[in-house]
C-alpha atoms as a PDB file:
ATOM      1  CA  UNK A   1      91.856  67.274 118.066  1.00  0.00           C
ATOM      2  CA  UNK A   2      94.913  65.737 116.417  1.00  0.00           C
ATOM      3  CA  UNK A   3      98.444  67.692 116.559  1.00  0.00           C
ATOM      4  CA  UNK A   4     100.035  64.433 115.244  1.00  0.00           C
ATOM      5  CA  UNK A   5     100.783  66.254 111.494  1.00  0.00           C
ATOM      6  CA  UNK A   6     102.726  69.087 113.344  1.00  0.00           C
ATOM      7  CA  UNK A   7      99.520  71.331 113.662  1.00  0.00           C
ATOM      8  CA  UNK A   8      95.961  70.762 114.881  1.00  0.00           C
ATOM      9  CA  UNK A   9      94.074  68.615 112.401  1.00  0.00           C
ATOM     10  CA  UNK A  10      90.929  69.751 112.952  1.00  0.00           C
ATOM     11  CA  UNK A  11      87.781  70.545 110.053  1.00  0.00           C
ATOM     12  CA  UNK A  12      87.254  73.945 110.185  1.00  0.00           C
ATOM     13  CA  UNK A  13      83.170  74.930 109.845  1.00  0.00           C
ATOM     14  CA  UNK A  14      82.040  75.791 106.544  1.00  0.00           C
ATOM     15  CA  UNK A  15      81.376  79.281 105.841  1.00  0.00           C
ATOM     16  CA  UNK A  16      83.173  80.604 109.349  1.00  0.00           C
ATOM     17  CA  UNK A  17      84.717  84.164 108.709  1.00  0.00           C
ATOM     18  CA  UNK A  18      87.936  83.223 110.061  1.00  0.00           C
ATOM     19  CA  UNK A  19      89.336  86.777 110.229  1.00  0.00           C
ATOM     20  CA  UNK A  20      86.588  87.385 112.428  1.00  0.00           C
ATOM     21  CA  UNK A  21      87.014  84.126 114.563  1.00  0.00           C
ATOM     22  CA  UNK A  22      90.528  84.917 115.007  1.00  0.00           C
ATOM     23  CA  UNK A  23      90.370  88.390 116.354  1.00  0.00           C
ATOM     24  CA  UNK A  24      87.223  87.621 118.709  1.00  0.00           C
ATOM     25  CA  UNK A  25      89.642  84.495 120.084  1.00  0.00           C
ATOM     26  CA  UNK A  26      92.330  86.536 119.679  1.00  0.00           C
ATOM     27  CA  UNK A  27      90.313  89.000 122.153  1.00  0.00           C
ATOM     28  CA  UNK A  28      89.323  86.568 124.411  1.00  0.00           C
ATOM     29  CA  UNK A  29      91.764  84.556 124.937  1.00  0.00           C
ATOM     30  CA  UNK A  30      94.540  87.199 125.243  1.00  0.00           C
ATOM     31  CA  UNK A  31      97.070  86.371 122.797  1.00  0.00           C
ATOM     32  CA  UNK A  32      99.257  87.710 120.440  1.00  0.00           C
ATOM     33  CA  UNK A  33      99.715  87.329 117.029  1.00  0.00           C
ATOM     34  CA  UNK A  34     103.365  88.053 115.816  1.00  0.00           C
ATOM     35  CA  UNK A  35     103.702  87.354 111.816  1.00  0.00           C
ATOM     36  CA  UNK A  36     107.475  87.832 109.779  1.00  0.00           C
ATOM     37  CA  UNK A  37     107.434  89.763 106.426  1.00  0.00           C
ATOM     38  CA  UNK A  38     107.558  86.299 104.757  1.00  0.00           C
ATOM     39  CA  UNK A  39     104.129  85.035 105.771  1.00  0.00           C
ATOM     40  CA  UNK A  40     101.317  85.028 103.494  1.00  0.00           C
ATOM     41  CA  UNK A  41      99.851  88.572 103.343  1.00  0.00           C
ATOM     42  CA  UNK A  42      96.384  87.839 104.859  1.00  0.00           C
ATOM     43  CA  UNK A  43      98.812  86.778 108.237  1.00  0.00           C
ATOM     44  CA  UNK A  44     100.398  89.715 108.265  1.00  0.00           C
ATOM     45  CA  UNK A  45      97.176  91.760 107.912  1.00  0.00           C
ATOM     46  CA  UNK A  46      95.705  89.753 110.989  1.00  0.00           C
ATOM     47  CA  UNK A  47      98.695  89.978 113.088  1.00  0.00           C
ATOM     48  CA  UNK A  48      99.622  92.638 116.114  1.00  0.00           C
ATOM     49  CA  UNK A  49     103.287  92.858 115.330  1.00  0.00           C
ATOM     50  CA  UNK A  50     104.686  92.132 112.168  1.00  0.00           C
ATOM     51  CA  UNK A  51     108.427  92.599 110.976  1.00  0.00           C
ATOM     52  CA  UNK A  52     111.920  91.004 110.458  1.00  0.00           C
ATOM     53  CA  UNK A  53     113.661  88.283 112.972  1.00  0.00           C
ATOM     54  CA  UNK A  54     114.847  90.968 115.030  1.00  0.00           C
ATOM     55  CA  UNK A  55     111.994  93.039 115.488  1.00  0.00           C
ATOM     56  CA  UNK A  56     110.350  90.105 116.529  1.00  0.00           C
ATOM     57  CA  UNK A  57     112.591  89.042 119.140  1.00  0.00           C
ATOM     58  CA  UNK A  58     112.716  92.493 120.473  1.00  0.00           C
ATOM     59  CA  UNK A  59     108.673  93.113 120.724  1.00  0.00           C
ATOM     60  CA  UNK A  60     108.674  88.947 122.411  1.00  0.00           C
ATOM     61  CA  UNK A  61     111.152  90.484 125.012  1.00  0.00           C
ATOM     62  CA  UNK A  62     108.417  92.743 126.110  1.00  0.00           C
ATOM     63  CA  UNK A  63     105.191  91.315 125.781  1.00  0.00           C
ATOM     64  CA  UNK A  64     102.964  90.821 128.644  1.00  0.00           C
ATOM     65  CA  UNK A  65     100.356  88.811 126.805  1.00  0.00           C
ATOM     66  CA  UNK A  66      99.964  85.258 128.303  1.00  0.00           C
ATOM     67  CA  UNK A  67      99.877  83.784 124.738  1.00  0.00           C
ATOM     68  CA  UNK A  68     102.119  84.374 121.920  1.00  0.00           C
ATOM     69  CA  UNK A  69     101.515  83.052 118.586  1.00  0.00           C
ATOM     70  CA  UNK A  70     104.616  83.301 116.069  1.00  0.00           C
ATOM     71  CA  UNK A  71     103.226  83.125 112.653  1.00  0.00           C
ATOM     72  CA  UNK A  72     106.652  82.497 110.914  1.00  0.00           C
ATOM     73  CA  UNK A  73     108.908  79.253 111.347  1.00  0.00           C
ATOM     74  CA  UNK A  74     110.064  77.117 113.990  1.00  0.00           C
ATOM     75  CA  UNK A  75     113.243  78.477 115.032  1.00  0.00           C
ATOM     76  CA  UNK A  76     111.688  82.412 115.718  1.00  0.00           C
ATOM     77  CA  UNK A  77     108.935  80.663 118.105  1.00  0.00           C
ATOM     78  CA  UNK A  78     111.735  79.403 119.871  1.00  0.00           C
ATOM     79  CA  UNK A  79     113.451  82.497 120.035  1.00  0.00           C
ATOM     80  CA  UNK A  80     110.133  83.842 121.512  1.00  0.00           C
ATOM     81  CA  UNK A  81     109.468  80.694 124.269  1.00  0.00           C
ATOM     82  CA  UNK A  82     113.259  81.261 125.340  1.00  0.00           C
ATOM     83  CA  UNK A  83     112.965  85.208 125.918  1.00  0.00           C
ATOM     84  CA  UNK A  84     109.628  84.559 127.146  1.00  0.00           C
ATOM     85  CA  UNK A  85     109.680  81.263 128.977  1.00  0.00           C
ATOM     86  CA  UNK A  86     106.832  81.632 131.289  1.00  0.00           C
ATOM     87  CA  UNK A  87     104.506  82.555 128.133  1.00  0.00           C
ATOM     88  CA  UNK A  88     102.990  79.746 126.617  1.00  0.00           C
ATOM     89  CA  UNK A  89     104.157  80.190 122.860  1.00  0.00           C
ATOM     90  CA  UNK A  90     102.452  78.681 120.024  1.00  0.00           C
ATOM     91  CA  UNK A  91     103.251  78.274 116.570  1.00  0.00           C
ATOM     92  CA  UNK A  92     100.502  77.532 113.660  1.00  0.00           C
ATOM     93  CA  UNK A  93     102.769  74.578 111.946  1.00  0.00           C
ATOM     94  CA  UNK A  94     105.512  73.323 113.404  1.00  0.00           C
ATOM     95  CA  UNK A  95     106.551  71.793 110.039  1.00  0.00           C
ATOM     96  CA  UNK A  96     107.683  75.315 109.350  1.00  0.00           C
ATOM     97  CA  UNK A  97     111.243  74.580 109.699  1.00  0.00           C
ATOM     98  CA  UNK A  98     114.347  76.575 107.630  1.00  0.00           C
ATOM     99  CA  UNK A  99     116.827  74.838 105.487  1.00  0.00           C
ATOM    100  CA  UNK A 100     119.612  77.390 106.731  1.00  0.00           C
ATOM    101  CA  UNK A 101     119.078  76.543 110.613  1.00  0.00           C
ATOM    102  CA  UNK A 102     118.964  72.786 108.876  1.00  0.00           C
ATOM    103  CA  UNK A 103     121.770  73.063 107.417  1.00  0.00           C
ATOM    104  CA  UNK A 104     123.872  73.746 111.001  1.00  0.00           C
ATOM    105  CA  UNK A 105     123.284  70.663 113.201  1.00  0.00           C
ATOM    106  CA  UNK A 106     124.125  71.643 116.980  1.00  0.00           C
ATOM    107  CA  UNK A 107     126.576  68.324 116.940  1.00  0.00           C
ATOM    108  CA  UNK A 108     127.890  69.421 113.688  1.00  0.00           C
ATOM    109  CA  UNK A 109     128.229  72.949 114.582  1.00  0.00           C
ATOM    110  CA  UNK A 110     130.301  72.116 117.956  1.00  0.00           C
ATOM    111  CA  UNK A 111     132.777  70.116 116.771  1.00  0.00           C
ATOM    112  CA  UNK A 112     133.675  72.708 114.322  1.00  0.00           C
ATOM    113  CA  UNK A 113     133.898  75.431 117.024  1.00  0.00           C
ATOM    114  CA  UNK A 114     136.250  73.069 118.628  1.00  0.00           C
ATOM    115  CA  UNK A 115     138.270  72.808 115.625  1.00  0.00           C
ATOM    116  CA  UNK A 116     138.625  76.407 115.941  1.00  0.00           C
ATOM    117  CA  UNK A 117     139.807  77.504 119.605  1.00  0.00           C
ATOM    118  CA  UNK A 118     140.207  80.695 120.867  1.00  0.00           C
ATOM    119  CA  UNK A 119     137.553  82.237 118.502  1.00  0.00           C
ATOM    120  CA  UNK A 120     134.241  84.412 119.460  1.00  0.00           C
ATOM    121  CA  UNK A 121     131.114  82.579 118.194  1.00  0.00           C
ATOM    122  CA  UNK A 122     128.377  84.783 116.192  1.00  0.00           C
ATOM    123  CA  UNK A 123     125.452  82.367 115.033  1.00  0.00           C
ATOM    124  CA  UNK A 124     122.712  84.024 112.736  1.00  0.00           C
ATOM    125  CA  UNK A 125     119.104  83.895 114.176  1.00  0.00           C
ATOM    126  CA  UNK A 126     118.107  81.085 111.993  1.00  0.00           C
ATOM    127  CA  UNK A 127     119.611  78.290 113.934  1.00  0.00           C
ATOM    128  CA  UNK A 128     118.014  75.847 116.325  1.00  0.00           C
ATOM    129  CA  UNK A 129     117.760  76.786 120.303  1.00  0.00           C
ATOM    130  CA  UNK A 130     120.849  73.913 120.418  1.00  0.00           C
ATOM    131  CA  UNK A 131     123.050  75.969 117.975  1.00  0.00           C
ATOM    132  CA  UNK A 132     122.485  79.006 120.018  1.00  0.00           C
ATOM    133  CA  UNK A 133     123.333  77.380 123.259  1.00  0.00           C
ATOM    134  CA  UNK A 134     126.808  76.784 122.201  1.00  0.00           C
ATOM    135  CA  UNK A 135     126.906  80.978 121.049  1.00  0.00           C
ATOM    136  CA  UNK A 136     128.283  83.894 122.395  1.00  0.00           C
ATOM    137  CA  UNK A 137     126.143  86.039 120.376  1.00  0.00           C
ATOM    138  CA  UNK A 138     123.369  85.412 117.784  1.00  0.00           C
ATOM    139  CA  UNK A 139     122.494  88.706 114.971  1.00  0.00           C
ATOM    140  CA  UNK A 140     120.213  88.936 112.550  1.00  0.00           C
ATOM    141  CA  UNK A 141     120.869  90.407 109.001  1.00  0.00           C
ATOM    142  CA  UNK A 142     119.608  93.555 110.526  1.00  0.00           C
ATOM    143  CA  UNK A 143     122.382  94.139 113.043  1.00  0.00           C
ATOM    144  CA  UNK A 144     124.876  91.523 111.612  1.00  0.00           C
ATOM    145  CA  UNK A 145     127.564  94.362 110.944  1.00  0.00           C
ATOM    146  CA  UNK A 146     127.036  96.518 113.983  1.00  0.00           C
ATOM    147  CA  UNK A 147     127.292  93.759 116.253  1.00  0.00           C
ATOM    148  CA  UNK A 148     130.730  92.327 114.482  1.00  0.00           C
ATOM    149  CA  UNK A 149     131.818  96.022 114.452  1.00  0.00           C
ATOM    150  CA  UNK A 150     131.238  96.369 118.011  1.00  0.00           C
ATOM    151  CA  UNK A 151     134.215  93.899 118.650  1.00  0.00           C
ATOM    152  CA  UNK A 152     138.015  94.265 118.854  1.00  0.00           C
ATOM    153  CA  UNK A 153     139.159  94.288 115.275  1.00  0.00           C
ATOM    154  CA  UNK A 154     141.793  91.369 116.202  1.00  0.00           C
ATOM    155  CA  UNK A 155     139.426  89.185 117.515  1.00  0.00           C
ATOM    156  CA  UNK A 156     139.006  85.649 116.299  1.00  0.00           C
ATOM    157  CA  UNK A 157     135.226  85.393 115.419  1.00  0.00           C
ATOM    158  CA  UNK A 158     133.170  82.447 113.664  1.00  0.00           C
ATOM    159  CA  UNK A 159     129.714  83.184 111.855  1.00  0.00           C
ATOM    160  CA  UNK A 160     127.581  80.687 111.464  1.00  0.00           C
ATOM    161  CA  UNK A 161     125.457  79.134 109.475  1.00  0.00           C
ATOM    162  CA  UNK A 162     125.044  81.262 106.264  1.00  0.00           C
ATOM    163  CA  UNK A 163     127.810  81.692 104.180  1.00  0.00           C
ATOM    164  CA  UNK A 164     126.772  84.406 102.100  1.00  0.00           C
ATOM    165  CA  UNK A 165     125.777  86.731 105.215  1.00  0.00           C
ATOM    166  CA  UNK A 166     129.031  86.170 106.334  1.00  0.00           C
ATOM    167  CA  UNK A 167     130.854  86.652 103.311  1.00  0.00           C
ATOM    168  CA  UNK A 168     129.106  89.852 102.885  1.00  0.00           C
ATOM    169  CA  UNK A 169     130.264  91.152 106.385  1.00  0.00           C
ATOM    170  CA  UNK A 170     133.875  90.240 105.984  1.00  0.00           C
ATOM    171  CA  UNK A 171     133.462  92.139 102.404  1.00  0.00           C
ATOM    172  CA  UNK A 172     132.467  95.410 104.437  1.00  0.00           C
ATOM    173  CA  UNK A 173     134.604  94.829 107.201  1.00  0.00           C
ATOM    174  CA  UNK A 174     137.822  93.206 106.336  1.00  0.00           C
ATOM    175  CA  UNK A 175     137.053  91.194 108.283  1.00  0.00           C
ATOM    176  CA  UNK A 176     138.537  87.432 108.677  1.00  0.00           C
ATOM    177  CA  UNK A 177     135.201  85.316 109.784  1.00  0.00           C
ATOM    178  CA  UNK A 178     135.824  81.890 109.994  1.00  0.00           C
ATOM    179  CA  UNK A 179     132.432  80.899 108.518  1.00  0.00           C
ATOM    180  CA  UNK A 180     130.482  77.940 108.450  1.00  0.00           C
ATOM    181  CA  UNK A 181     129.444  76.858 104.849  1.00  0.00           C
ATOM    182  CA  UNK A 182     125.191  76.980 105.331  1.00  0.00           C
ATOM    183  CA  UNK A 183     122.859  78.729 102.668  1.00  0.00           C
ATOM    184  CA  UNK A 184     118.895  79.506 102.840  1.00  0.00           C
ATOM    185  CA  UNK A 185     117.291  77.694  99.752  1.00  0.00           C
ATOM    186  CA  UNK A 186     115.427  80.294  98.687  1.00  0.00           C
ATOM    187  CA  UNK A 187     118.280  83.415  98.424  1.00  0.00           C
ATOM    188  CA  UNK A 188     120.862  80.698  96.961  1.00  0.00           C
ATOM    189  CA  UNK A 189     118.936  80.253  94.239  1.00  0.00           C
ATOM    190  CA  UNK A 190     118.177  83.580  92.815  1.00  0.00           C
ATOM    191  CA  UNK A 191     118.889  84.238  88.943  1.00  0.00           C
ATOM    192  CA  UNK A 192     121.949  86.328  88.350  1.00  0.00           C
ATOM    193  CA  UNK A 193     120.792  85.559  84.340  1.00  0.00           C
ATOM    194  CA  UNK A 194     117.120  87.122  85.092  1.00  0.00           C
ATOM    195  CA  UNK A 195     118.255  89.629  87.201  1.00  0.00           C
ATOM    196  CA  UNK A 196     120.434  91.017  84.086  1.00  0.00           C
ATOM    197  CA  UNK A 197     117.365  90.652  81.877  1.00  0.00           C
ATOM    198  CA  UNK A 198     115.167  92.499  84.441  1.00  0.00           C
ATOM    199  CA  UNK A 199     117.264  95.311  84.331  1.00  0.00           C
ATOM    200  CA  UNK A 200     117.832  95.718  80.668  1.00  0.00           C
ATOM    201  CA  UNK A 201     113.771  95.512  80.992  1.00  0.00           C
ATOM    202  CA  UNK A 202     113.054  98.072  83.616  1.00  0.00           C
ATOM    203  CA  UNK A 203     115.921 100.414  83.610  1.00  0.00           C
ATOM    204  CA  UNK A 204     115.296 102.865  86.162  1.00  0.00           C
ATOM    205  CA  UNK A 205     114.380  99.952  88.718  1.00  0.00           C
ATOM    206  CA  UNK A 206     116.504 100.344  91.780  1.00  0.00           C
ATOM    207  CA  UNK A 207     117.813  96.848  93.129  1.00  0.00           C
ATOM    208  CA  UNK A 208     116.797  95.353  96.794  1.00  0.00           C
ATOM    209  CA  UNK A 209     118.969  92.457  97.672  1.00  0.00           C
ATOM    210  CA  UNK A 210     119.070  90.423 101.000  1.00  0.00           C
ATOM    211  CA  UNK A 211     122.851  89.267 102.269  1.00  0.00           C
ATOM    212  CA  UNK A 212     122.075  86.135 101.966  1.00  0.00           C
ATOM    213  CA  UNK A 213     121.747  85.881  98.504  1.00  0.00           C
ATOM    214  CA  UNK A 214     125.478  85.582  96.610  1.00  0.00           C
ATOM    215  CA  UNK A 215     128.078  87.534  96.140  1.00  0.00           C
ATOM    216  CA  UNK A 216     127.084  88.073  92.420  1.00  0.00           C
ATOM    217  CA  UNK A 217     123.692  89.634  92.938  1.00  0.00           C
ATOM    218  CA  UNK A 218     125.127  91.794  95.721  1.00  0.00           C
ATOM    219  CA  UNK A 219     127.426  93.821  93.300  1.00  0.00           C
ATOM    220  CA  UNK A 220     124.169  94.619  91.374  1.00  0.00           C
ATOM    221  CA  UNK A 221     122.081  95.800  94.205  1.00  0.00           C
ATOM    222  CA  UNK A 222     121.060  99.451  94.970  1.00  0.00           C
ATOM    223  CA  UNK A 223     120.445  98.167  98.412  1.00  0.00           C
ATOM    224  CA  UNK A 224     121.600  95.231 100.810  1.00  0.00           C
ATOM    225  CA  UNK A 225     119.993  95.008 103.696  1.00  0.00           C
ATOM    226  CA  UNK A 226     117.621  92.918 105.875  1.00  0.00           C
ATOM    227  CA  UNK A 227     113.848  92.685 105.090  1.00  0.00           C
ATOM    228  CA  UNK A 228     113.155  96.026 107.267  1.00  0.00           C
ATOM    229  CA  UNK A 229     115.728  97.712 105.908  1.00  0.00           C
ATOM    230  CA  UNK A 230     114.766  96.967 101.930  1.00  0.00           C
ATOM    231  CA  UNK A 231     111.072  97.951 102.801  1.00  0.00           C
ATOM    232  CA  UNK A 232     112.652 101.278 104.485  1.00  0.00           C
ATOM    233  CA  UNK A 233     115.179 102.188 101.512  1.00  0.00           C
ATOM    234  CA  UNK A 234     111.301 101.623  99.080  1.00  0.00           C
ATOM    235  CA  UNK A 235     109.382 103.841 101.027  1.00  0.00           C
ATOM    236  CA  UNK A 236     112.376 106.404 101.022  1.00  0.00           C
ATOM    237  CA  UNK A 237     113.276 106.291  97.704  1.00  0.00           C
ATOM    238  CA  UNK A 238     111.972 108.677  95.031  1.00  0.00           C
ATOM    239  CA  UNK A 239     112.313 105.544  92.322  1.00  0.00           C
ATOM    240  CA  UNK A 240     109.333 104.061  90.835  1.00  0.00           C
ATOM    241  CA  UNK A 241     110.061 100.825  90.380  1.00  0.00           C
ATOM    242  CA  UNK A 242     112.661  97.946  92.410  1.00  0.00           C
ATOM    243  CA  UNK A 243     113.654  94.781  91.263  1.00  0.00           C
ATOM    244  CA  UNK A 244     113.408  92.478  94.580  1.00  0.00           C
ATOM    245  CA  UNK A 245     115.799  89.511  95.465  1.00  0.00           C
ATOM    246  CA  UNK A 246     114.320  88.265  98.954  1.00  0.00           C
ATOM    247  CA  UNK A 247     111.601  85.951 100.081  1.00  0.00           C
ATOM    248  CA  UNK A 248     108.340  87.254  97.633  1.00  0.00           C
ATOM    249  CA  UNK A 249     106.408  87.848 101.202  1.00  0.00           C
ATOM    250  CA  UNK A 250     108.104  91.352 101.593  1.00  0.00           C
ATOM    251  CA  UNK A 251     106.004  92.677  98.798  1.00  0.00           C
ATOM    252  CA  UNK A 252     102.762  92.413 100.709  1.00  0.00           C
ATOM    253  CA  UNK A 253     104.693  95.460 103.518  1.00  0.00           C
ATOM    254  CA  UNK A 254     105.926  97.174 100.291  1.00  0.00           C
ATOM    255  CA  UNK A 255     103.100  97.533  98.288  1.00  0.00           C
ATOM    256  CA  UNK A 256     100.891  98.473 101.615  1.00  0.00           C
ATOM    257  CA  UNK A 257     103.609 101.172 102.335  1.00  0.00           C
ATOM    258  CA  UNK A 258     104.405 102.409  98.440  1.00  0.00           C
ATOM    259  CA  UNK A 259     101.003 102.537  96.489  1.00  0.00           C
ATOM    260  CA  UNK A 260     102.155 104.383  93.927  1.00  0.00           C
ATOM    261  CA  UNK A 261     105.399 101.995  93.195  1.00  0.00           C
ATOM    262  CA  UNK A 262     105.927  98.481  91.330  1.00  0.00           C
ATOM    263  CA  UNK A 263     108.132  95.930  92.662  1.00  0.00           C
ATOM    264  CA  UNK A 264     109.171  93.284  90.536  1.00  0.00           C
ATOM    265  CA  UNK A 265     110.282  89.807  92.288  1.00  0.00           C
ATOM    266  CA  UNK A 266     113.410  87.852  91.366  1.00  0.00           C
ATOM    267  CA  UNK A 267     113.152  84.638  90.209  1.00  0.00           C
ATOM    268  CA  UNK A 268     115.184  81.875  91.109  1.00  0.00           C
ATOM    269  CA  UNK A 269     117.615  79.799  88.396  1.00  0.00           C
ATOM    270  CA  UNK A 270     114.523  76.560  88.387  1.00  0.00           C
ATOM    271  CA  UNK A 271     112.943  77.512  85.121  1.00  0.00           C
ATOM    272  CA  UNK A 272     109.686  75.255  86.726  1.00  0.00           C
ATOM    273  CA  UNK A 273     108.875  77.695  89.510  1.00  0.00           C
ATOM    274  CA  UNK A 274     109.702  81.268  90.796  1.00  0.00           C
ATOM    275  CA  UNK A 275     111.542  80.017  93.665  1.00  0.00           C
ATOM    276  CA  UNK A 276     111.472  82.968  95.438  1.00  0.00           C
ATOM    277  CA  UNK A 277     109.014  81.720  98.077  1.00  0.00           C
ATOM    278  CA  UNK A 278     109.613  79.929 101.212  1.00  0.00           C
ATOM    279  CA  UNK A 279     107.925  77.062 101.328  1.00  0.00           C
ATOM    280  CA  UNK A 280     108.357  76.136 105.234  1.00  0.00           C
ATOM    281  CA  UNK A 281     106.612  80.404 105.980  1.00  0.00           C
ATOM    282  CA  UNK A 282     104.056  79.160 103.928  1.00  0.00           C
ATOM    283  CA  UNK A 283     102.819  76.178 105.307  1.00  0.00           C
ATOM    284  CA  UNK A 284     101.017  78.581 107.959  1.00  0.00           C
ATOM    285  CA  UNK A 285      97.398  79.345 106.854  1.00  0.00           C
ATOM    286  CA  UNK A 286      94.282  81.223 108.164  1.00  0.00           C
ATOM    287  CA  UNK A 287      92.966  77.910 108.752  1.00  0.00           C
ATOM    288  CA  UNK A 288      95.978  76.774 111.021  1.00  0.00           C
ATOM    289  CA  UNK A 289      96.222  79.961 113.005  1.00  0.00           C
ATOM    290  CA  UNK A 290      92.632  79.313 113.758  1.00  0.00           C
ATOM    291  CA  UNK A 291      92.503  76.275 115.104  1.00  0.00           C
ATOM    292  CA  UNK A 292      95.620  77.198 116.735  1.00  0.00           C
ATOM    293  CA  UNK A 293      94.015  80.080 119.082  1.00  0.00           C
ATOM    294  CA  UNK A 294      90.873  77.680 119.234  1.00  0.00           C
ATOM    295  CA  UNK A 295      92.740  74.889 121.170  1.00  0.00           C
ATOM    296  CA  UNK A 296      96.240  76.610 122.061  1.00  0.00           C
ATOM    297  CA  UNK A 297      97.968  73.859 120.155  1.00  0.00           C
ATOM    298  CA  UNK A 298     100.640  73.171 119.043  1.00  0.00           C
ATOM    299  CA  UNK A 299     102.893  74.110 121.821  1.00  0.00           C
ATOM    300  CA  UNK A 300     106.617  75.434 121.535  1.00  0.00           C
ATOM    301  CA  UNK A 301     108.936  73.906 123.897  1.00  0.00           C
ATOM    302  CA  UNK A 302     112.754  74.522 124.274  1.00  0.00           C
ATOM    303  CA  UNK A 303     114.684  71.618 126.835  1.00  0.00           C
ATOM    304  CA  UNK A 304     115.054  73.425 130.040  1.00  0.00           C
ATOM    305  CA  UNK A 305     118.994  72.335 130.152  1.00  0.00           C
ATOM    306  CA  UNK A 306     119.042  75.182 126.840  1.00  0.00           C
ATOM    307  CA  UNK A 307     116.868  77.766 127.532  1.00  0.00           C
ATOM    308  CA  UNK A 308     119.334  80.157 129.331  1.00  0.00           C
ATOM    309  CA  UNK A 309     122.169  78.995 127.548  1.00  0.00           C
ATOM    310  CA  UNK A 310     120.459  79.925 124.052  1.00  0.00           C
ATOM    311  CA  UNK A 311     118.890  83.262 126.308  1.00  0.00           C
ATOM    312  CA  UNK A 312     122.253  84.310 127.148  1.00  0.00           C
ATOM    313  CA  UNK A 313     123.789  85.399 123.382  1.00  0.00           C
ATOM    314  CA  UNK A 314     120.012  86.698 122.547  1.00  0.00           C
ATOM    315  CA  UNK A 315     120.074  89.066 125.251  1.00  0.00           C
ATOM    316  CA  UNK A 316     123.452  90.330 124.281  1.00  0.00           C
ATOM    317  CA  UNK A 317     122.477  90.548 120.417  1.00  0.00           C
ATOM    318  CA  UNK A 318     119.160  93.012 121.739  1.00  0.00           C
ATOM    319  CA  UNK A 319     121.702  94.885 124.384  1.00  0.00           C
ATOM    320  CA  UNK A 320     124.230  95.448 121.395  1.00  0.00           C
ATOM    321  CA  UNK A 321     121.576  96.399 118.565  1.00  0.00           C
END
């Protein structure tokens, strides 16, 4: 058994139902699987719990299960070893990184709080355990606003890492967000061009867009909103068809919850590819999560000098959501 790759490379035997072999090890060994919106749909079929970054962190707060494995990328299994630190947390690849926590080093990221003193820090979810050490509170895209509206309106904040989130809070807020200047690859690259053609095309489509895509698709949208909150405003809506600018793994959730609806993904401005995948969510297969449960590798650590400093602003994000 070989973690060396960043997950266990071990053959898998031909012809194993590995749906099957999951759930009895599942059973057995009692874990839980946790899966984001963005994993490949046969995940989320297979897991316990699935939903957005801050549903997750909420259900890892409470879990009694002596194994937890986060079927999403790196950064949300730490979030889950540092709420749950006496779990042992595992996570299928740990190659599943996320340019946006990438693109916020912890050295980086501190040097530019010190350039701004005197300010409240607010760091998105996706950022390393490091990056949330040096946080006073970390939001999702979920509770974002709430949790900026819940301060004085003359206080001095800085959001960090993703620019367009931010942007798209100080928008609604008037707000004055000293923001760090991060972006996810995938929502940064979403085709305001196609998005015009797909609505010439499908007319009566209503428009689901994540914050963190730019300030251009926004003004088109129906909808902004997290993950959850897109797949809630589909199932509520009486329209029949929704032109979607997030990661393509939401549809799996939509379609499941709206039979009787079409949703039409975005693609992104590289005329080679769709772009509207993650390609660090996807690097976590049935195979993976398998061999994962089979030899409870590969382990999630978080440096016990930042466990309850990154705790600290997580705990405050679930109190204030």
């Amino acid at each position: 058994m070989n973690t060396d790759k960043g997950y266990v490379d071990a053959p898998v035997p031909d012809g194993l139902d590995l749906k099957a072999e999951i759930i009895r090890l599942k059973k057995e060994k009692g874990a839980v699987i946790m899966a984001h919106y963005y994993q490949k749909g046969e995940i989320q079929d297979i897991a316990d719990y699935i939903g957005d970054s801050l549903a997750l962190a909420r259900i890892a707060s409470t879990l009694d299960a002596h194994i937890i494995v986060l079927c999403g990328v790196h950064f949300m299994a730490e979030t889950a070893k540092v709420l749950c630190p006496d779990k042992k947390v595992l996570c299928p690849d740990l190659n599943a990184g996320c340019s946006l926590a990438d693109s916020c080093p912890a050295e980086d990221f501190a040097r530019f709080i010190e350039q701004h003193p005197g300010h409240t820090v607010i760091s998105y979810v996706n950022t390393s355990a490091a990056v949330k050490a040096l946080t006073d509170i970390v939001v999702t895209s979920g509770n974002a606003m709430k949790v900026v509206d819940s301060l004085p309106a003359d206080e001095k904040i800085i959001f960090g890492p993703d620019r367009n989130l931010g942007n798209y809070i100080n928008s609604m807020t008037g707000r004055q967000m000293v923001l760090w200047d991060g972006a996810c690859h995938v929502h940064e690259r979403f085709s305001l061009e196609r998005l015009l053609e797909l609505k010439k095309e499908h007319p009566g489509a209503k428009v689901l867009v994540h914050p963190e895509c730019r300030p251009q698709l926004r003004m088109l949208a129906d909808e902004v909103g997290s993950t959850a909150a897109l797949l809630k405003y589909a199932a509520s809506s009486d329209a029949a068809e929704f032109i979607v600018a997030t990661e393509s793994g939401i549809l799996h959730e939509m379609r499941k919850q709206c039979p009787g609806k079409t949703f039409i993904p975005l693609p992104g401005d590289d005329s080679t590819c769709a772009c509207n995948d993650c390609s660090y969510m996807k690097l976590n297969t049935l195979e993976k999560l398998y061999n994962t449960l089979l030899y409870e590798q590969p382990e999630v650590h978080v440096a016990p000098e930042l466990m309850e400093a990154a705790k600290r602003p997580i705990v405050r994000m679930l109190e204030l959501s």
